[in-house]
C-alpha atoms as a PDB file:
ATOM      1  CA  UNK A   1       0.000   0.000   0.000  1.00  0.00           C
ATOM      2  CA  UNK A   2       2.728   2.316   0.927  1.00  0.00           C
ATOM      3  CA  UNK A   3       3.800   2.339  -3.109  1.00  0.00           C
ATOM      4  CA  UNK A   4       0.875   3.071  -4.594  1.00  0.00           C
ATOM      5  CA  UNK A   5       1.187   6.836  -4.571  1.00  0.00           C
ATOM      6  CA  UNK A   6       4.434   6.843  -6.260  1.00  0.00           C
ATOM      7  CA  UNK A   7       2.896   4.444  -8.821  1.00  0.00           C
ATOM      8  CA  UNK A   8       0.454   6.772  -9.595  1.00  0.00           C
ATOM      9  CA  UNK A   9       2.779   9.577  -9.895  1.00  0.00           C
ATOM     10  CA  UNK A  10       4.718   7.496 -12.320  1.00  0.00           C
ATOM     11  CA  UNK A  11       1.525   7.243 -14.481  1.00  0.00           C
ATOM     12  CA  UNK A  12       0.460  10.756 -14.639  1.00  0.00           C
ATOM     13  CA  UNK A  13       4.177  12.662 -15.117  1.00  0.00           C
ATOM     14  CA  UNK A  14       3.976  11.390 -18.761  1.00  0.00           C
ATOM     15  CA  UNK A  15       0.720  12.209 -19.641  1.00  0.00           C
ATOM     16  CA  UNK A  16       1.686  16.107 -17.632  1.00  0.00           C
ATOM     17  CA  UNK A  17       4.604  16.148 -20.262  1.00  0.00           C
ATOM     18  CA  UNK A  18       2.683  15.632 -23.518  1.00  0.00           C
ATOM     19  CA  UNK A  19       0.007  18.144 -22.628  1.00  0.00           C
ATOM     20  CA  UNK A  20       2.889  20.722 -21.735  1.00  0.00           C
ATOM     21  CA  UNK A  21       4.876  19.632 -25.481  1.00  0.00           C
ATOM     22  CA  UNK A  22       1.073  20.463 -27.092  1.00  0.00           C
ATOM     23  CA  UNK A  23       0.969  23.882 -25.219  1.00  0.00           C
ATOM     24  CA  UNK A  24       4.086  25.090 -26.579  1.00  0.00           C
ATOM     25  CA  UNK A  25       3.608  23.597 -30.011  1.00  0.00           C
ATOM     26  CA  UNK A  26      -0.151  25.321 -30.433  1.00  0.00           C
ATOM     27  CA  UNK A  27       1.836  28.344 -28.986  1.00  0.00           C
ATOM     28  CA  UNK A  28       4.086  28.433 -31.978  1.00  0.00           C
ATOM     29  CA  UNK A  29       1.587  27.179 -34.560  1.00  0.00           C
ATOM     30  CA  UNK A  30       0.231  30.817 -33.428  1.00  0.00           C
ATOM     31  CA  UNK A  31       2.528  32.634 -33.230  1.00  0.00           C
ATOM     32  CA  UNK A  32       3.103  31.055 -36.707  1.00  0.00           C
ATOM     33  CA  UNK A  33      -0.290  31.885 -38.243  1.00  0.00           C
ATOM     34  CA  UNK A  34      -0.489  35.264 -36.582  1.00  0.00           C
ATOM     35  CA  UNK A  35       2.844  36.440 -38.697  1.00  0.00           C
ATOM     36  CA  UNK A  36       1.350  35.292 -42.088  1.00  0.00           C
ATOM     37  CA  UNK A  37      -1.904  35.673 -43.951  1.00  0.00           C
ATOM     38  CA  UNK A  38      -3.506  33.745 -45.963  1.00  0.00           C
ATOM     39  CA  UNK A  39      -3.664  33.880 -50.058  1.00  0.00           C
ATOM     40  CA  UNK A  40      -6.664  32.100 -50.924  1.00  0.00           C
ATOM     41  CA  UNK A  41      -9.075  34.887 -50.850  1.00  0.00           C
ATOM     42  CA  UNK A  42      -7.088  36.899 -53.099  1.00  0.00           C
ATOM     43  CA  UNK A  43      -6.927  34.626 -55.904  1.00  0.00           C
ATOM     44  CA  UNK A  44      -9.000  35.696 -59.185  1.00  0.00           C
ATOM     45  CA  UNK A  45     -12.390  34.347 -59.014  1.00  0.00           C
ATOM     46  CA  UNK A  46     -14.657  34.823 -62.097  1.00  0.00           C
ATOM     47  CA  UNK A  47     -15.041  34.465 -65.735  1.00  0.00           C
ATOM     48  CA  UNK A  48     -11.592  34.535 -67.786  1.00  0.00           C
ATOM     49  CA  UNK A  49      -9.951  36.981 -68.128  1.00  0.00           C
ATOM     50  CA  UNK A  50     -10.340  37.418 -64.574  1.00  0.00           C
ATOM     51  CA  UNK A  51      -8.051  39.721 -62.462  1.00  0.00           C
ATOM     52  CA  UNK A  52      -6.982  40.063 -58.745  1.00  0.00           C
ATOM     53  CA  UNK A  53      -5.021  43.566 -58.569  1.00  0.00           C
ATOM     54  CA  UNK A  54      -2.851  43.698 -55.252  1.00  0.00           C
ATOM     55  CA  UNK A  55      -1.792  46.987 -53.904  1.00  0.00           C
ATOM     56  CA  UNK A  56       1.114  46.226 -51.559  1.00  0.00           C
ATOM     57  CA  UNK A  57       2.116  48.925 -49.591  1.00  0.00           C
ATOM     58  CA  UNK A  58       5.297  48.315 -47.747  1.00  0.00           C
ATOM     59  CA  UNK A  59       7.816  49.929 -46.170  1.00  0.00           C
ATOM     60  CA  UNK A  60      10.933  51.971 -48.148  1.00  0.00           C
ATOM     61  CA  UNK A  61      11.481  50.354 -51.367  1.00  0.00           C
ATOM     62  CA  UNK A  62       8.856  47.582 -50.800  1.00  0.00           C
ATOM     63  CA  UNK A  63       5.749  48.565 -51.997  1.00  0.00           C
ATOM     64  CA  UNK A  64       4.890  46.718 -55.259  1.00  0.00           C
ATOM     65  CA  UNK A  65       1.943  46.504 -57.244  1.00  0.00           C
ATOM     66  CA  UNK A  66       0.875  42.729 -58.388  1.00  0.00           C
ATOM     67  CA  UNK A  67      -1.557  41.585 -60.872  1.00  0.00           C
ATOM     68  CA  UNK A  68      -2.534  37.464 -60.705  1.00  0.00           C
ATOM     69  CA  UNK A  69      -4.436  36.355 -63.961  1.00  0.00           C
ATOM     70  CA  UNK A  70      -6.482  33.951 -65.571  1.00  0.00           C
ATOM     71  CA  UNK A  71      -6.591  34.025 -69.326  1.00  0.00           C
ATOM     72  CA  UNK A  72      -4.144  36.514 -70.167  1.00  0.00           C
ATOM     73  CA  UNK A  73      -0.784  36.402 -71.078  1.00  0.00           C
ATOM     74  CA  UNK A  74       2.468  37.699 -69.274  1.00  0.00           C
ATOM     75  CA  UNK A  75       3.327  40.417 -71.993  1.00  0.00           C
ATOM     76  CA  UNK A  76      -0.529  41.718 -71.306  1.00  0.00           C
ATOM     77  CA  UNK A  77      -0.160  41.708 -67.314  1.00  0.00           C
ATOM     78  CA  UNK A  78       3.000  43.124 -67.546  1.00  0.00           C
ATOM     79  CA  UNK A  79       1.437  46.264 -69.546  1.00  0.00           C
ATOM     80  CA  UNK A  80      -1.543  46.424 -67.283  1.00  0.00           C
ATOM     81  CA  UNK A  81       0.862  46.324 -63.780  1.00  0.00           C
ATOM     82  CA  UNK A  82       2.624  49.342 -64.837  1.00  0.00           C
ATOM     83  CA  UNK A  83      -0.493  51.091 -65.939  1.00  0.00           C
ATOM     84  CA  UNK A  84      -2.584  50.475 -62.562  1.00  0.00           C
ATOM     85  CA  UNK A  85       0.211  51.277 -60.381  1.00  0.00           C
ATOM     86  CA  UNK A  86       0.552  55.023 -62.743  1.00  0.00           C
ATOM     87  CA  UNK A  87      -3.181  54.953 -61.627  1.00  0.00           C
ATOM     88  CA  UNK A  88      -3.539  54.414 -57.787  1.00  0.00           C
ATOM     89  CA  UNK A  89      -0.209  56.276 -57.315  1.00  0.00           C
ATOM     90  CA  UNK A  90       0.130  58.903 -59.792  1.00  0.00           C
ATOM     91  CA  UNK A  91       2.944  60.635 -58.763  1.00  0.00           C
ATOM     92  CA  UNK A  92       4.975  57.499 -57.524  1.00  0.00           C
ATOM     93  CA  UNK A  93       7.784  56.398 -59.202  1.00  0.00           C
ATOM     94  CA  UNK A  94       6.786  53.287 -61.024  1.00  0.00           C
ATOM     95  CA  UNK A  95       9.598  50.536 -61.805  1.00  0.00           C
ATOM     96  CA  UNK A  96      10.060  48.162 -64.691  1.00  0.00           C
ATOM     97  CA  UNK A  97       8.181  44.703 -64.229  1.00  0.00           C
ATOM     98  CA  UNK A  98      10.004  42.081 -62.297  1.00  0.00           C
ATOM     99  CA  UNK A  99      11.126  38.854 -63.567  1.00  0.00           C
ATOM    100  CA  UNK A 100       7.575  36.263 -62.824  1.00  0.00           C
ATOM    101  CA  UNK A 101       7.586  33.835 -59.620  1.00  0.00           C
ATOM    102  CA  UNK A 102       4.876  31.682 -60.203  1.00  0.00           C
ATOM    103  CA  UNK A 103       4.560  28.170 -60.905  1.00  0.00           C
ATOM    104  CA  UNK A 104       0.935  27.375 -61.641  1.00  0.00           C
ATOM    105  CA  UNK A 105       0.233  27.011 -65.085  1.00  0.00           C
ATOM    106  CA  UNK A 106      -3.050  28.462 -64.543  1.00  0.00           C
ATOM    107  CA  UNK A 107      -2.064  31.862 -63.049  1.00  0.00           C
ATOM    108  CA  UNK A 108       0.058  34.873 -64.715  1.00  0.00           C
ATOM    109  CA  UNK A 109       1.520  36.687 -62.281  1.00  0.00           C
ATOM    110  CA  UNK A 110       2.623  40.409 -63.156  1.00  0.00           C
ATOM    111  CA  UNK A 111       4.670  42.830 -60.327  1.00  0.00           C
ATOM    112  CA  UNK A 112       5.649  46.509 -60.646  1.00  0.00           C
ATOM    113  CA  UNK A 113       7.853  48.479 -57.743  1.00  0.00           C
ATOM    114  CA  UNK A 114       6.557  51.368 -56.701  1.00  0.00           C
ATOM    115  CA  UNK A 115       8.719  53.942 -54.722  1.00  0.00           C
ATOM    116  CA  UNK A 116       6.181  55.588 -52.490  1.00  0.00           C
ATOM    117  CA  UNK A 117       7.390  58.349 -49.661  1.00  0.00           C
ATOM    118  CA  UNK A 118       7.445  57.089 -46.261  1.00  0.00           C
ATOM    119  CA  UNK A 119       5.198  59.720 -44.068  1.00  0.00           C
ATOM    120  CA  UNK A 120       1.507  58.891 -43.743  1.00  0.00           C
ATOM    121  CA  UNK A 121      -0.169  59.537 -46.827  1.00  0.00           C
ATOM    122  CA  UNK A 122      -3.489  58.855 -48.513  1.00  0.00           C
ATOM    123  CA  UNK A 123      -5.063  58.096 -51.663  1.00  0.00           C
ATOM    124  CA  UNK A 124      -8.162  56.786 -53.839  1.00  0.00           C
ATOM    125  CA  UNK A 125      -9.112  53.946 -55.604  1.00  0.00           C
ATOM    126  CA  UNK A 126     -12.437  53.683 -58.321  1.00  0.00           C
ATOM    127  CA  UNK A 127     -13.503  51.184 -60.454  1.00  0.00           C
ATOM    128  CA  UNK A 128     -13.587  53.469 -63.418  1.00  0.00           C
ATOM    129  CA  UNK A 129      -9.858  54.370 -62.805  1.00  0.00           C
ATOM    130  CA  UNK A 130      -8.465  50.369 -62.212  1.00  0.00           C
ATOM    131  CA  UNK A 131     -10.708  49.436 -65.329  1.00  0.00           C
ATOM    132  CA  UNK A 132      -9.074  52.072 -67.590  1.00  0.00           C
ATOM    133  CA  UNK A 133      -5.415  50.868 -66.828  1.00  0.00           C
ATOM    134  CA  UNK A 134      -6.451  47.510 -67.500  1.00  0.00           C
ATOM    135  CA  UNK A 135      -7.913  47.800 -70.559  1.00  0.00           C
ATOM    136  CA  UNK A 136      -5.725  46.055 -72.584  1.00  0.00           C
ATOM    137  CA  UNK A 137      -6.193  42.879 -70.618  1.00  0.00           C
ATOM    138  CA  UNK A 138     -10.145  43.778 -70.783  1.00  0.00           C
ATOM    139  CA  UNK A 139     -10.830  41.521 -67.452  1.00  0.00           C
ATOM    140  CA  UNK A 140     -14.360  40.065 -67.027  1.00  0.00           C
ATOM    141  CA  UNK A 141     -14.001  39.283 -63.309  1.00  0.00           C
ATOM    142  CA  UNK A 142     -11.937  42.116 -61.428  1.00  0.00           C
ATOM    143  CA  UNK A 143     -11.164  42.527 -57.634  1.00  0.00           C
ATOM    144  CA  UNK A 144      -8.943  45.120 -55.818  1.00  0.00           C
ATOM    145  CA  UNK A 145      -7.348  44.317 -52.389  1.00  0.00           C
ATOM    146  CA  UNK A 146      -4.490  46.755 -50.466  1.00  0.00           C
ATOM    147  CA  UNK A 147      -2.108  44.756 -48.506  1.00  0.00           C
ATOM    148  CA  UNK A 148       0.240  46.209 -45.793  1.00  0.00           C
ATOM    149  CA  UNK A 149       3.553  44.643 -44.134  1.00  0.00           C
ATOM    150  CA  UNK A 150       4.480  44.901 -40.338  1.00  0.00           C
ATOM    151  CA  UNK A 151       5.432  48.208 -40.798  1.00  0.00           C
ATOM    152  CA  UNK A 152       3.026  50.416 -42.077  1.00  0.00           C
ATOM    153  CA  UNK A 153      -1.082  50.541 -40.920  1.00  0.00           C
ATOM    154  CA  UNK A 154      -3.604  51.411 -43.313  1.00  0.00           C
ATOM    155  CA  UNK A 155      -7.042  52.092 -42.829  1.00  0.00           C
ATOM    156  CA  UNK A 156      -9.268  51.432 -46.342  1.00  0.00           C
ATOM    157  CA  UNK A 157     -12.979  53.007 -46.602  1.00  0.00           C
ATOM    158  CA  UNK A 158     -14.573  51.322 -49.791  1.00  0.00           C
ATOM    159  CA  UNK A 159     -18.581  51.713 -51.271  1.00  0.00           C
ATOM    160  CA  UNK A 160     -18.268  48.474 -52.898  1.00  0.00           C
ATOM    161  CA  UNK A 161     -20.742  46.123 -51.981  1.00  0.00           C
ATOM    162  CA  UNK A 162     -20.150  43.564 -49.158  1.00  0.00           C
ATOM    163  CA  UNK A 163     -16.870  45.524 -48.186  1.00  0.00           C
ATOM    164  CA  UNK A 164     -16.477  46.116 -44.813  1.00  0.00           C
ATOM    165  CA  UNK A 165     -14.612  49.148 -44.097  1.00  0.00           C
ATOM    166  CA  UNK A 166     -12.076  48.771 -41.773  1.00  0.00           C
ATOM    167  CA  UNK A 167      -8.182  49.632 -40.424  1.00  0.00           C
ATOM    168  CA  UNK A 168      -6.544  46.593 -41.704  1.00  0.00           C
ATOM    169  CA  UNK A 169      -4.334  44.106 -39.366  1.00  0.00           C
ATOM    170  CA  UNK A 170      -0.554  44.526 -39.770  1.00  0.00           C
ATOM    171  CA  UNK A 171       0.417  41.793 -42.788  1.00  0.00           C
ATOM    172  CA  UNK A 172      -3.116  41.497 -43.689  1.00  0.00           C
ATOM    173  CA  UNK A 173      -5.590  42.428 -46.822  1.00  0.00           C
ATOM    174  CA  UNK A 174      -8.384  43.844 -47.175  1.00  0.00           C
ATOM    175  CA  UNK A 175     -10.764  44.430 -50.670  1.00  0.00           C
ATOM    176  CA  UNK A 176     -10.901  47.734 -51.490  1.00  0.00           C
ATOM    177  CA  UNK A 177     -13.679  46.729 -54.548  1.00  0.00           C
ATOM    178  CA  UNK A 178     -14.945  44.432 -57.120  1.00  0.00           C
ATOM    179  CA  UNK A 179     -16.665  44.222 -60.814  1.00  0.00           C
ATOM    180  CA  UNK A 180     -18.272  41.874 -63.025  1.00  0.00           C
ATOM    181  CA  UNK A 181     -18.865  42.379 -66.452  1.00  0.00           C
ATOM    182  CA  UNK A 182     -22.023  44.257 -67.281  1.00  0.00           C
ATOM    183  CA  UNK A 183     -23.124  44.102 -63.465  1.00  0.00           C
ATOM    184  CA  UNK A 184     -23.303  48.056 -63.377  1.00  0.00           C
ATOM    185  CA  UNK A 185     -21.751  48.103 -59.840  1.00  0.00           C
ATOM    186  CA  UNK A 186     -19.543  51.208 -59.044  1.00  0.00           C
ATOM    187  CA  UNK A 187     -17.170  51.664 -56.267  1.00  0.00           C
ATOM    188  CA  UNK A 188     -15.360  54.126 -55.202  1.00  0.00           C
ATOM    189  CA  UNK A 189     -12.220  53.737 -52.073  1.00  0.00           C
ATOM    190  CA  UNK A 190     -10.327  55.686 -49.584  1.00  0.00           C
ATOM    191  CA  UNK A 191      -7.053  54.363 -48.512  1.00  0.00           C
ATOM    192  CA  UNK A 192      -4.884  56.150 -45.638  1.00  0.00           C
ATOM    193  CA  UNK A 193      -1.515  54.602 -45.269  1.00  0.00           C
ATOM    194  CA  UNK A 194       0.402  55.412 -42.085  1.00  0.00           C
ATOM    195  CA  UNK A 195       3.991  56.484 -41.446  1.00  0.00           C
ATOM    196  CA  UNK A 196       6.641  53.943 -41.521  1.00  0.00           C
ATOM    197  CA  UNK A 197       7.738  52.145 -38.188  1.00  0.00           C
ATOM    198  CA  UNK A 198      10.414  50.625 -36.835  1.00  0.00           C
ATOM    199  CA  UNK A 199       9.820  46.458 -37.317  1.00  0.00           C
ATOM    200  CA  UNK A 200       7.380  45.062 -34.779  1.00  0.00           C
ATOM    201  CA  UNK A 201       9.754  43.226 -31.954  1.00  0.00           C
ATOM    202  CA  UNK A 202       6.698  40.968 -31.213  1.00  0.00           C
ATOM    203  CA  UNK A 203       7.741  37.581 -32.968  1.00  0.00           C
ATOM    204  CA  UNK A 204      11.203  38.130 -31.395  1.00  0.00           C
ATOM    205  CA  UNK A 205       9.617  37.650 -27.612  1.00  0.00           C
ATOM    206  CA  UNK A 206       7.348  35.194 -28.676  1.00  0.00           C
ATOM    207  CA  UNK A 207      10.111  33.371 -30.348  1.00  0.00           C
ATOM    208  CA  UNK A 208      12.399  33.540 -27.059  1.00  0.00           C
ATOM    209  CA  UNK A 209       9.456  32.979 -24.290  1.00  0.00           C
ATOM    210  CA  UNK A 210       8.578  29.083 -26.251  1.00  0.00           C
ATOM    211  CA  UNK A 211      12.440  28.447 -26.320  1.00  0.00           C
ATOM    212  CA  UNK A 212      12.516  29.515 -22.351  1.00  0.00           C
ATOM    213  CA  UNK A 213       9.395  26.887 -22.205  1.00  0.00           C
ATOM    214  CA  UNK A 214      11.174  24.447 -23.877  1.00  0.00           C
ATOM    215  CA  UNK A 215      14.324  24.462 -21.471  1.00  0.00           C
ATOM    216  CA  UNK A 216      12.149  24.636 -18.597  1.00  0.00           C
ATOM    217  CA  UNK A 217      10.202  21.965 -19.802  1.00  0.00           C
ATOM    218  CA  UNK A 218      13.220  20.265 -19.974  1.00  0.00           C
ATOM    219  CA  UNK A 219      14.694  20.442 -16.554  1.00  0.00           C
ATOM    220  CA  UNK A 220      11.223  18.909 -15.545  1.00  0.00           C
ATOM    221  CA  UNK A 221      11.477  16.446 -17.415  1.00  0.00           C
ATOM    222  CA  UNK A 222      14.699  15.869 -16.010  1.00  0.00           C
ATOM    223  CA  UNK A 223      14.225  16.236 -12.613  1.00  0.00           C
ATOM    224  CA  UNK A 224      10.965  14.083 -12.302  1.00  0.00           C
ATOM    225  CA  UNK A 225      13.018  11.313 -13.583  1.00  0.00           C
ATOM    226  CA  UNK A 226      15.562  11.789 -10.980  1.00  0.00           C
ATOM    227  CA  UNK A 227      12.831  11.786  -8.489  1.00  0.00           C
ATOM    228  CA  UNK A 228      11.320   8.515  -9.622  1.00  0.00           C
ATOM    229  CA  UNK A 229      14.867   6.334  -9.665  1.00  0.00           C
ATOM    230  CA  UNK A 230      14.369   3.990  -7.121  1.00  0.00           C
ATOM    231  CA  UNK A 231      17.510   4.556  -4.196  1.00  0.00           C
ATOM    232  CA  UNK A 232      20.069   2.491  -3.754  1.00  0.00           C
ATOM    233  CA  UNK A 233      19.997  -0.775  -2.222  1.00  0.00           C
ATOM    234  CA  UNK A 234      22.104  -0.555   0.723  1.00  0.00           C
ATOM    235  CA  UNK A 235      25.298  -2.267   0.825  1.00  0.00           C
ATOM    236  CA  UNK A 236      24.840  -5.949   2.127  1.00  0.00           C
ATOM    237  CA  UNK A 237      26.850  -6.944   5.196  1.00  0.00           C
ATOM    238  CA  UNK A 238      29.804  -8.921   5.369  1.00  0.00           C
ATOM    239  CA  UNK A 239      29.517 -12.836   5.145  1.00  0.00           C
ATOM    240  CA  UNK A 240      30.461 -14.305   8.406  1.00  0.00           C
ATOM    241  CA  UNK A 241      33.833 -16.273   8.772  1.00  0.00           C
ATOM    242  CA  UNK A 242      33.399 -20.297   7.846  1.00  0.00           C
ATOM    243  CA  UNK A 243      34.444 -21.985  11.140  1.00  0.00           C
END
């Protein structure tokens, strides 16, 4: 009877490690997701040629504008990049198109750099404006999203329908508008773009507080099996002398 309890510790120690290993692996799954965002909902939706127009807007030297197509070629994207990012950001400095990334046969992929200044700024989006500079792709299905990095907030207004107007989340998107062909919908947008700051310091702590889990972790680990070794036998005593 007297064993019984440390039986019973024996059982549950194991059971106490894997649910601490799941805490700190869900903790870095999020701290994972929370960094990243997701790409699905920006891919071009629609009758071909359908068009998903990306307004990145980055820190110094990283603000690009991208174009992902269905039914178009690369030459044609290319054109239409440069002319929507003349557009939305008229007195930018627009760069030549950049050399494609993508590997899906069914999307052309078209990005422009676009040197913007780094104080808080604003500007406006329509669909009469995006639809002009894309008029030599002539899209049938046609969204807009502005995208921001960790460094720069932006807060996007939009009359489009079923666009929620809204500050958008560090590394997130959010639709500024959307057209279909011959569904008479205007929109109109109003984008604000914040200063540039310094990188967020956020996945750096998060990064150090699950490797300080981890080694603590550890040295429990460690200790409770110390605990649980059985002691030493004590040493037996000295055979008596044969007579």
């Amino acid at each position: 009877m007297t064993r019984l309890p440390s039986i019973v510790h024996r059982r549950r120690r194991p059971w106490l490690a894997r649910l601490a290993l799941a805490a700190v692996a869900i903790a870095a799954l999020a701290a994972c997701s929370a960094s990243g965002d997701s790409s699905s909902e920006q891919l071009p939706i629609g009758p071909k040629p359908a068009i998903t127009v990306l307004l990145r807007v980055g820190s110094d030297a990283e603000t690009t504008v991208q174009l992902i197509g269905t039914g178009t070629t690369q030459a044609a994207l290319d054109a239409a990049a440069g002319a929507v990012a003349k557009a939305a950001f008229p007195n930018a400095t627009v760069g030549a198109p950049q050399v494609p990334t993508s590997t899906d046969p069914g999307l052309t992929v078209a990005s422009v750099p676009v040197q913007l200044p780094t104080d808080a700024m604003t500007f406006s989006l329509d669909d009469g404006q995006i639809s002009s500079a894309l008029q030599v792709v002539h899209p049938k299905a046609l969204g807009v999203w502005v995208c921001t990095d960790d460094q720069r907030s932006l807060t996007v207004s939009s009359t489009a329908p079923g666009a929620v107007s809204s500050d958008i989340v560090s590394g997130q998107c959010q639709v500024a508008g959307s057209t279909l062909a011959h569904d008479n919908v205007t929109w109109t947008a109003n984008v604000s773009v914040g200063a540039v700051e310094p990188p967020s310091k956020l996945p750096y702590f998060i990064g150090a507080a699950i490797v300080v889990a981890l080694i603590l972790l550890a040295i429990w680990l460690v200790r409770g099996r110390r605990a649980e070794e059985p002691p030493a036998s004590p040493p037996l005593p000295p055979v008596p002398p044969v007579h």
